[in-house]
C-alpha atoms as a PDB file:
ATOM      1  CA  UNK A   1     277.951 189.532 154.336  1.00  0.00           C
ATOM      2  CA  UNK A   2     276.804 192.291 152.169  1.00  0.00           C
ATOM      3  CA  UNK A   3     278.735 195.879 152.678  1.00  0.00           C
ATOM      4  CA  UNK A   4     276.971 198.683 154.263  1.00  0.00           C
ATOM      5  CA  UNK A   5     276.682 200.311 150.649  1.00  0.00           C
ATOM      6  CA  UNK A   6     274.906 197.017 149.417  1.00  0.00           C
ATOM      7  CA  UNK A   7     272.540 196.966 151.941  1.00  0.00           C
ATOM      8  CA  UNK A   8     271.747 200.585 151.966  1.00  0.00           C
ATOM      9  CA  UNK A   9     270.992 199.782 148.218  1.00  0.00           C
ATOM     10  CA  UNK A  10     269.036 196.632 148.352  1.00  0.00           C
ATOM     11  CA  UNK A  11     266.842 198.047 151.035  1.00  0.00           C
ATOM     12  CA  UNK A  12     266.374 201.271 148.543  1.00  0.00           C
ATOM     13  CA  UNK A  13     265.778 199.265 145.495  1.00  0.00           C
ATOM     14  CA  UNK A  14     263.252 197.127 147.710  1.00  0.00           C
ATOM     15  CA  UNK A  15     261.161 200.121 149.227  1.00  0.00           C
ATOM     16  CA  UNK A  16     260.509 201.286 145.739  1.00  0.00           C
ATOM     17  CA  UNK A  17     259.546 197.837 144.329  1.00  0.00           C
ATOM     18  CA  UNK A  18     257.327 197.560 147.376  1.00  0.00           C
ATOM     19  CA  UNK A  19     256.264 201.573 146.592  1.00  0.00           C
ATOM     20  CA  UNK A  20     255.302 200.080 143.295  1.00  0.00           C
ATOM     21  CA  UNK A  21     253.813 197.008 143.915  1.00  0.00           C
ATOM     22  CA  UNK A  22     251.415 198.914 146.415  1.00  0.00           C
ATOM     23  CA  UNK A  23     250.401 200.892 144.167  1.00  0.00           C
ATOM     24  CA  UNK A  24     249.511 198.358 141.120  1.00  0.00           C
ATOM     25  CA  UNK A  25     247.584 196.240 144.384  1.00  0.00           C
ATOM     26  CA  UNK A  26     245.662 199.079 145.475  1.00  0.00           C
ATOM     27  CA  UNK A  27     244.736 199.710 141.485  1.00  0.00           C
ATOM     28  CA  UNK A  28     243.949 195.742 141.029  1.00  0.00           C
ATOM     29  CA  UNK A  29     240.336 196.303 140.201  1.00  0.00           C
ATOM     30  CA  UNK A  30     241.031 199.118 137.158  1.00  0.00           C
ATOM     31  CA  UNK A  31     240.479 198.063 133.744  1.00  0.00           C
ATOM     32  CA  UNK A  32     244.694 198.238 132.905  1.00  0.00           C
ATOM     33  CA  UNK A  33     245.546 196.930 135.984  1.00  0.00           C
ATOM     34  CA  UNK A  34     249.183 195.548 136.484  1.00  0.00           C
ATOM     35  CA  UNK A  35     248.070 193.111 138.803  1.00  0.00           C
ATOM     36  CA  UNK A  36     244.320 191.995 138.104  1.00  0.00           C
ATOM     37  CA  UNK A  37     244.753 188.785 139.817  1.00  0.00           C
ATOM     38  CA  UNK A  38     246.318 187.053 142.740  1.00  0.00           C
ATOM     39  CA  UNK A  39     248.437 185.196 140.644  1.00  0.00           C
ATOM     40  CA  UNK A  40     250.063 187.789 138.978  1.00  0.00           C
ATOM     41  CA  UNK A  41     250.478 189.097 142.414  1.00  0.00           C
ATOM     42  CA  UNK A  42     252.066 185.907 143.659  1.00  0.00           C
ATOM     43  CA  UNK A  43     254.302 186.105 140.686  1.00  0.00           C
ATOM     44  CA  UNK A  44     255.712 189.615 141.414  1.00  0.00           C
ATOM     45  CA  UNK A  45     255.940 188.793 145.193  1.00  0.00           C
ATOM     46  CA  UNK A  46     257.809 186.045 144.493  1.00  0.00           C
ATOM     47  CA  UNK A  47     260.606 188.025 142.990  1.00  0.00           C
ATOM     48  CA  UNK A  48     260.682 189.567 145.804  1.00  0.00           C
ATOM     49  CA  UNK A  49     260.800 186.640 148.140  1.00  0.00           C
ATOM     50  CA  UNK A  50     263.847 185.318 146.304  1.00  0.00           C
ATOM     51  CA  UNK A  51     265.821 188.305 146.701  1.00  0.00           C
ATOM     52  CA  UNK A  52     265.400 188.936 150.606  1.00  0.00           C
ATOM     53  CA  UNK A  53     265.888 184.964 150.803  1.00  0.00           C
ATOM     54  CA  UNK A  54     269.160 185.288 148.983  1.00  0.00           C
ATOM     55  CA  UNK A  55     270.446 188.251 151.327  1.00  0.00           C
ATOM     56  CA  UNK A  56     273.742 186.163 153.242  1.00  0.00           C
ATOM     57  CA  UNK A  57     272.936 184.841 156.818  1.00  0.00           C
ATOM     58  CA  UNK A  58     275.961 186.234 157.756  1.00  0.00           C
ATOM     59  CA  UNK A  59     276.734 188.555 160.676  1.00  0.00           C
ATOM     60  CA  UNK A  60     274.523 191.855 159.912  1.00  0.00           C
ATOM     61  CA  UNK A  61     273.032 190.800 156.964  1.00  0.00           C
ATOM     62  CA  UNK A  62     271.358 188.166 158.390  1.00  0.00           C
ATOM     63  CA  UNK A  63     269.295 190.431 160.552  1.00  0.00           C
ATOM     64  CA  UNK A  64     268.795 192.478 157.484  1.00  0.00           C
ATOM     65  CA  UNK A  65     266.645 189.309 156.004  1.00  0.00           C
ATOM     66  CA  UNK A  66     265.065 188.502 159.117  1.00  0.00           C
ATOM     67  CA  UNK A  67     263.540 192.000 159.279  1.00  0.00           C
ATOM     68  CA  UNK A  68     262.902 192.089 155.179  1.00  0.00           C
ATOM     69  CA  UNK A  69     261.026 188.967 155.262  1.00  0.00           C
ATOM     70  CA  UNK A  70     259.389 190.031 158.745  1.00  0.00           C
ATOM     71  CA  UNK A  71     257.765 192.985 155.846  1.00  0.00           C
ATOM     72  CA  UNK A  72     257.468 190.885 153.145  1.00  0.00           C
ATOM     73  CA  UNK A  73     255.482 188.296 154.639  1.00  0.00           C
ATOM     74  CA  UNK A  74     253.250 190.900 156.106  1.00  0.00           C
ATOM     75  CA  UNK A  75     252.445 192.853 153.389  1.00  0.00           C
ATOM     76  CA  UNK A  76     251.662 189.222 151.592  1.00  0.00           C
ATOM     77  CA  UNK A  77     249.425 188.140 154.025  1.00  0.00           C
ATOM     78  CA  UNK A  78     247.676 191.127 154.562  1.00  0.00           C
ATOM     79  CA  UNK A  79     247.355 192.374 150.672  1.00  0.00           C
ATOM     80  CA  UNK A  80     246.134 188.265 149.824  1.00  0.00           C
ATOM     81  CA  UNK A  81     242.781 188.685 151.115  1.00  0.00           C
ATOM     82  CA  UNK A  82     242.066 191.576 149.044  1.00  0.00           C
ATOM     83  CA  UNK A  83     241.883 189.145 145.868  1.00  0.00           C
ATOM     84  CA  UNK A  84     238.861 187.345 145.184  1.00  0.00           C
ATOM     85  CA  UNK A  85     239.860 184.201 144.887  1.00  0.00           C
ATOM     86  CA  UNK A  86     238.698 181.294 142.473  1.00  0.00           C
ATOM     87  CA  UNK A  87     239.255 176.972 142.338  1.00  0.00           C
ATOM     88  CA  UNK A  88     242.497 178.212 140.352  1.00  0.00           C
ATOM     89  CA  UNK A  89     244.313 180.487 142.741  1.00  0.00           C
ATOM     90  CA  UNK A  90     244.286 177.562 145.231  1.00  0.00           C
ATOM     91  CA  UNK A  91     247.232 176.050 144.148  1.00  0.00           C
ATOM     92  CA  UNK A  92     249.442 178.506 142.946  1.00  0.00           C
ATOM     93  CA  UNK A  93     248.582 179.950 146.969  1.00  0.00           C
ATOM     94  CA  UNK A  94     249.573 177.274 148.437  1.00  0.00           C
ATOM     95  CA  UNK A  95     252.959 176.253 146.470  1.00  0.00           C
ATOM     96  CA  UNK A  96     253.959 179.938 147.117  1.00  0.00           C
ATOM     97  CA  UNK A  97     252.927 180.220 150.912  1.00  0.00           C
ATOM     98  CA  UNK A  98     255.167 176.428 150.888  1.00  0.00           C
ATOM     99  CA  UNK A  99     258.025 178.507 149.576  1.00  0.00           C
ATOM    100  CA  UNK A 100     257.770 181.253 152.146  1.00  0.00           C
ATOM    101  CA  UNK A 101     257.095 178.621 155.060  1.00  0.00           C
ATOM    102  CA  UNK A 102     260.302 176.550 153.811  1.00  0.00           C
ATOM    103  CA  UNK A 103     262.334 180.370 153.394  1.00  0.00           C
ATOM    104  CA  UNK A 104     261.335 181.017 156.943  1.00  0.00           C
ATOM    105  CA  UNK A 105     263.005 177.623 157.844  1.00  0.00           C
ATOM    106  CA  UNK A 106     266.070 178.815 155.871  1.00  0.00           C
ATOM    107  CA  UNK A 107     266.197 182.028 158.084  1.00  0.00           C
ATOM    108  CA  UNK A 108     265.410 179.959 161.498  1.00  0.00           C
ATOM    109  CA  UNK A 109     268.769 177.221 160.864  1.00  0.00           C
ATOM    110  CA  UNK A 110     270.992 180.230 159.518  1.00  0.00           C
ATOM    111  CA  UNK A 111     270.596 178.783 155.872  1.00  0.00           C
ATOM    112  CA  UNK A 112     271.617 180.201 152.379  1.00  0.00           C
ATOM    113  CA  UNK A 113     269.166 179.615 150.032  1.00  0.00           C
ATOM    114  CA  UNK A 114     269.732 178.817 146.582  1.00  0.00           C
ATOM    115  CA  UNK A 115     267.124 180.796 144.114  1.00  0.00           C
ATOM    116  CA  UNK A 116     267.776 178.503 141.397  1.00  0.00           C
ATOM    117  CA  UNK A 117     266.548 175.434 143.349  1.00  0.00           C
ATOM    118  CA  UNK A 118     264.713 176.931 145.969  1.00  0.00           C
ATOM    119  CA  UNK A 119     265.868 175.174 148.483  1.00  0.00           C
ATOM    120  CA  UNK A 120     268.193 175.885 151.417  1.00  0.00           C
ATOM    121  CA  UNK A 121     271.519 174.917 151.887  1.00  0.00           C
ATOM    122  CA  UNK A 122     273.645 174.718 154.958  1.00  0.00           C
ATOM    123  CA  UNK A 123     276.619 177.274 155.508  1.00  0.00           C
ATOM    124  CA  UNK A 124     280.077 175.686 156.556  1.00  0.00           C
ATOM    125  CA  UNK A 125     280.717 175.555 159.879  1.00  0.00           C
ATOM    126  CA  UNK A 126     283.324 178.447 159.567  1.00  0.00           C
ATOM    127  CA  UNK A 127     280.082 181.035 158.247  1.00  0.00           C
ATOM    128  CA  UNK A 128     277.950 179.443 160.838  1.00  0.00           C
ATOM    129  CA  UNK A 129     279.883 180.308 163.250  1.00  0.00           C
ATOM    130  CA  UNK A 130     279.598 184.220 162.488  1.00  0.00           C
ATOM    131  CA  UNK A 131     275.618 183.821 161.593  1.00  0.00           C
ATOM    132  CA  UNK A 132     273.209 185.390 163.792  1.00  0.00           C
ATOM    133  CA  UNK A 133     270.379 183.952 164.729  1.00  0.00           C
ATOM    134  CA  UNK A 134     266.833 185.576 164.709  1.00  0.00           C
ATOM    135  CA  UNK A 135     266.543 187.413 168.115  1.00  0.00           C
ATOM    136  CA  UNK A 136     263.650 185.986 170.033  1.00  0.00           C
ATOM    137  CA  UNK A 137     261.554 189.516 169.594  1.00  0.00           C
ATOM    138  CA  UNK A 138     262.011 188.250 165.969  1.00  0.00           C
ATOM    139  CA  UNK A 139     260.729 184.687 166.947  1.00  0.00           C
ATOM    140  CA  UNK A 140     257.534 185.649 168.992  1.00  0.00           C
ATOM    141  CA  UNK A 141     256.694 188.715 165.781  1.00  0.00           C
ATOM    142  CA  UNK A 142     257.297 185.601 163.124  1.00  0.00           C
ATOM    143  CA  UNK A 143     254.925 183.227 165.248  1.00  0.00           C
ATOM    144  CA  UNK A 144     252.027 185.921 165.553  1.00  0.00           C
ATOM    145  CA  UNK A 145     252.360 186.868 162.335  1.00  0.00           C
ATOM    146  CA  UNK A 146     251.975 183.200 161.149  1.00  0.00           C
ATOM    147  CA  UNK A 147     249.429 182.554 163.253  1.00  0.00           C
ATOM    148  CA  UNK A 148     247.435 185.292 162.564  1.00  0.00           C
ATOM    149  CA  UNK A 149     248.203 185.015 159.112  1.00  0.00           C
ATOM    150  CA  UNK A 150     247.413 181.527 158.293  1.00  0.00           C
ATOM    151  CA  UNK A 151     244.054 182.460 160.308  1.00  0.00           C
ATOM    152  CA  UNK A 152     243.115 185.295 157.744  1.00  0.00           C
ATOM    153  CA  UNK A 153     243.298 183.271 154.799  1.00  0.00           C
ATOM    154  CA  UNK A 154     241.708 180.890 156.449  1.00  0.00           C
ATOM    155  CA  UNK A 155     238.676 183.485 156.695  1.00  0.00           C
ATOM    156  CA  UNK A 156     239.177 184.562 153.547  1.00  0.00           C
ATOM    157  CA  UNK A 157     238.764 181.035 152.005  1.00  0.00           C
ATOM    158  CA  UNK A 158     235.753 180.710 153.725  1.00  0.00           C
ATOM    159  CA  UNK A 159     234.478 184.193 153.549  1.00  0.00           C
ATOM    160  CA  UNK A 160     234.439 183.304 149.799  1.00  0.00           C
ATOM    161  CA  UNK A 161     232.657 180.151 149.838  1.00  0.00           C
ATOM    162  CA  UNK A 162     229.035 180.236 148.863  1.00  0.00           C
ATOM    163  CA  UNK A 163     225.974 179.097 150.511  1.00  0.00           C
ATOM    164  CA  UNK A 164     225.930 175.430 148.523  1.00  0.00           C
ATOM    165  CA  UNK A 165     228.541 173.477 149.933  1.00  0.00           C
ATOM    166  CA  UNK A 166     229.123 171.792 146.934  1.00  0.00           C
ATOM    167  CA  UNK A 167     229.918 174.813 144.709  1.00  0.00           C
ATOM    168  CA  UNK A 168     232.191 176.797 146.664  1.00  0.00           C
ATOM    169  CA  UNK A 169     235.783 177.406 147.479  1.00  0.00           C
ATOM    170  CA  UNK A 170     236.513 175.052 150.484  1.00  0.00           C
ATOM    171  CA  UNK A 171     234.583 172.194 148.823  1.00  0.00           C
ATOM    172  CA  UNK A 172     237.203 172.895 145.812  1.00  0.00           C
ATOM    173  CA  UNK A 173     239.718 172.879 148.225  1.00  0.00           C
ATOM    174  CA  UNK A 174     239.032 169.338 149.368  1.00  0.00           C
ATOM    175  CA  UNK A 175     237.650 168.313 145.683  1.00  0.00           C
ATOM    176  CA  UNK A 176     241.370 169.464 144.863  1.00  0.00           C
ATOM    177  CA  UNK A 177     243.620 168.095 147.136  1.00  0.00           C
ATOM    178  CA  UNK A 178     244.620 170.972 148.966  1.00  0.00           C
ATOM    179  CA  UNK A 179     243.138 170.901 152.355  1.00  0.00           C
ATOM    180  CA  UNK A 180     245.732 169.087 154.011  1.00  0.00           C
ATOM    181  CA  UNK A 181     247.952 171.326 152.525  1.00  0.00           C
ATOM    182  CA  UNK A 182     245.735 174.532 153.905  1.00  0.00           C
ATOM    183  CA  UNK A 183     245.581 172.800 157.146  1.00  0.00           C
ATOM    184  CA  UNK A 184     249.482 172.620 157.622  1.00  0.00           C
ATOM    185  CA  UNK A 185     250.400 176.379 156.458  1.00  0.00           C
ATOM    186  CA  UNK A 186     254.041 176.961 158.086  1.00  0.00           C
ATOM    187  CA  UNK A 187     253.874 174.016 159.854  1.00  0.00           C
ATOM    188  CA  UNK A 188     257.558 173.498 159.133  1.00  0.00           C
ATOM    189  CA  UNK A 189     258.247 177.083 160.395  1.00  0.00           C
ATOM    190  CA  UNK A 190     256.400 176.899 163.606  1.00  0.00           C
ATOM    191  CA  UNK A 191     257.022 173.702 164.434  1.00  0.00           C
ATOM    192  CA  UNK A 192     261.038 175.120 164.015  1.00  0.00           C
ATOM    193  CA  UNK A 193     260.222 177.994 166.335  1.00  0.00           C
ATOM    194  CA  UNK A 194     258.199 175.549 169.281  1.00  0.00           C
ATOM    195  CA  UNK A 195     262.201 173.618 169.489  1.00  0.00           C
ATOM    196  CA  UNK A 196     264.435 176.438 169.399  1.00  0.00           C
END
């Protein structure tokens, strides 16, 4: 588990990066904007992402990432939206919303999860053992925020489509590959919270 002085200073460095990346979101549509588009959002969130994921499920700490990604993924899902999106942002969207969806999973089974692979990996039964699990206020706020998550990109992607089905976002969706995809956002996550 991380010290008391760690955490205090992860959560610091954290509520300045999220200061920051605020700020560049809410100046997105200026000229010299640090983050123009919703990739180069994704890409900066992502950092983020990997360091809460990589915060030990271990005793204290692990409620320390349960309520860090709890912020992260709504500041993500509610900041998303404000992009307009294009046929190229679909992807990207989707592989890092898969990323999230499979963290969440990590966070659920009392996982580490390895940054370099980005994948999860189980503790030994000796760190288990002193893992806490997400409380089940933590559960029912993860659900809802999923739910209504998923749902407001969902009326995003739509919201962005034009009148001609065949030249708009959803039909590039489909044309892509991705609606299945769109269809099953956190599937892995909720379906993890409906058996616990």
């Amino acid at each position: 588990p991380l010290s008391e002085q760690q955490e205090r200073r992860l959560v610091n460095y954290l509520e300045e990066q999220y200061l920051e990346l605020h700020q560049s979101y809410s100046k997105r549509h200026e000229p010299a904007a640090k983050l123009p588009t919703l990739q180069a959002y994704l890409t900066e969130m992502q950092r983020m992402l990997t360091l809460t994921l990589q915060v030990p499920p271990i005793a204290q700490s692990a409620m320390l990432r349960t309520s860090l990604l709890l912020r992260l993924t709504n500041t993500v899902l509610e900041e998303v939206p404000g992009y307009t999106p294009d046929s190229t942002d679909l992807g990207p969207l989707l592989k890092w919303l898969d990323t999230l969806d499979r963290g969440w999973l990590a966070v659920l089974r009392r996982q580490t999860w390895d940054s370099a692979r980005g994948e999860a990996i189980e503790l030994a039964q000796h760190l288990l053992d002193k893992s806490t699990p997400p409380t089940q206020t933590d559960r029912t706020r993860i659900h809802s925020l999923l739910v209504t998550g998923a749902s407001a990109l969902e009326d995003w992607i739509e919201g962005n489509n034009t009148d001609d089905d065949d030249d708009g976002l959803v039909h590039d969706m489909r044309r892509l590959g991705h609606q299945s995809a769109f269809d099953e956002l956190f599937h892995r996550t909720l379906t993890e919270l409906r058996e616990l």
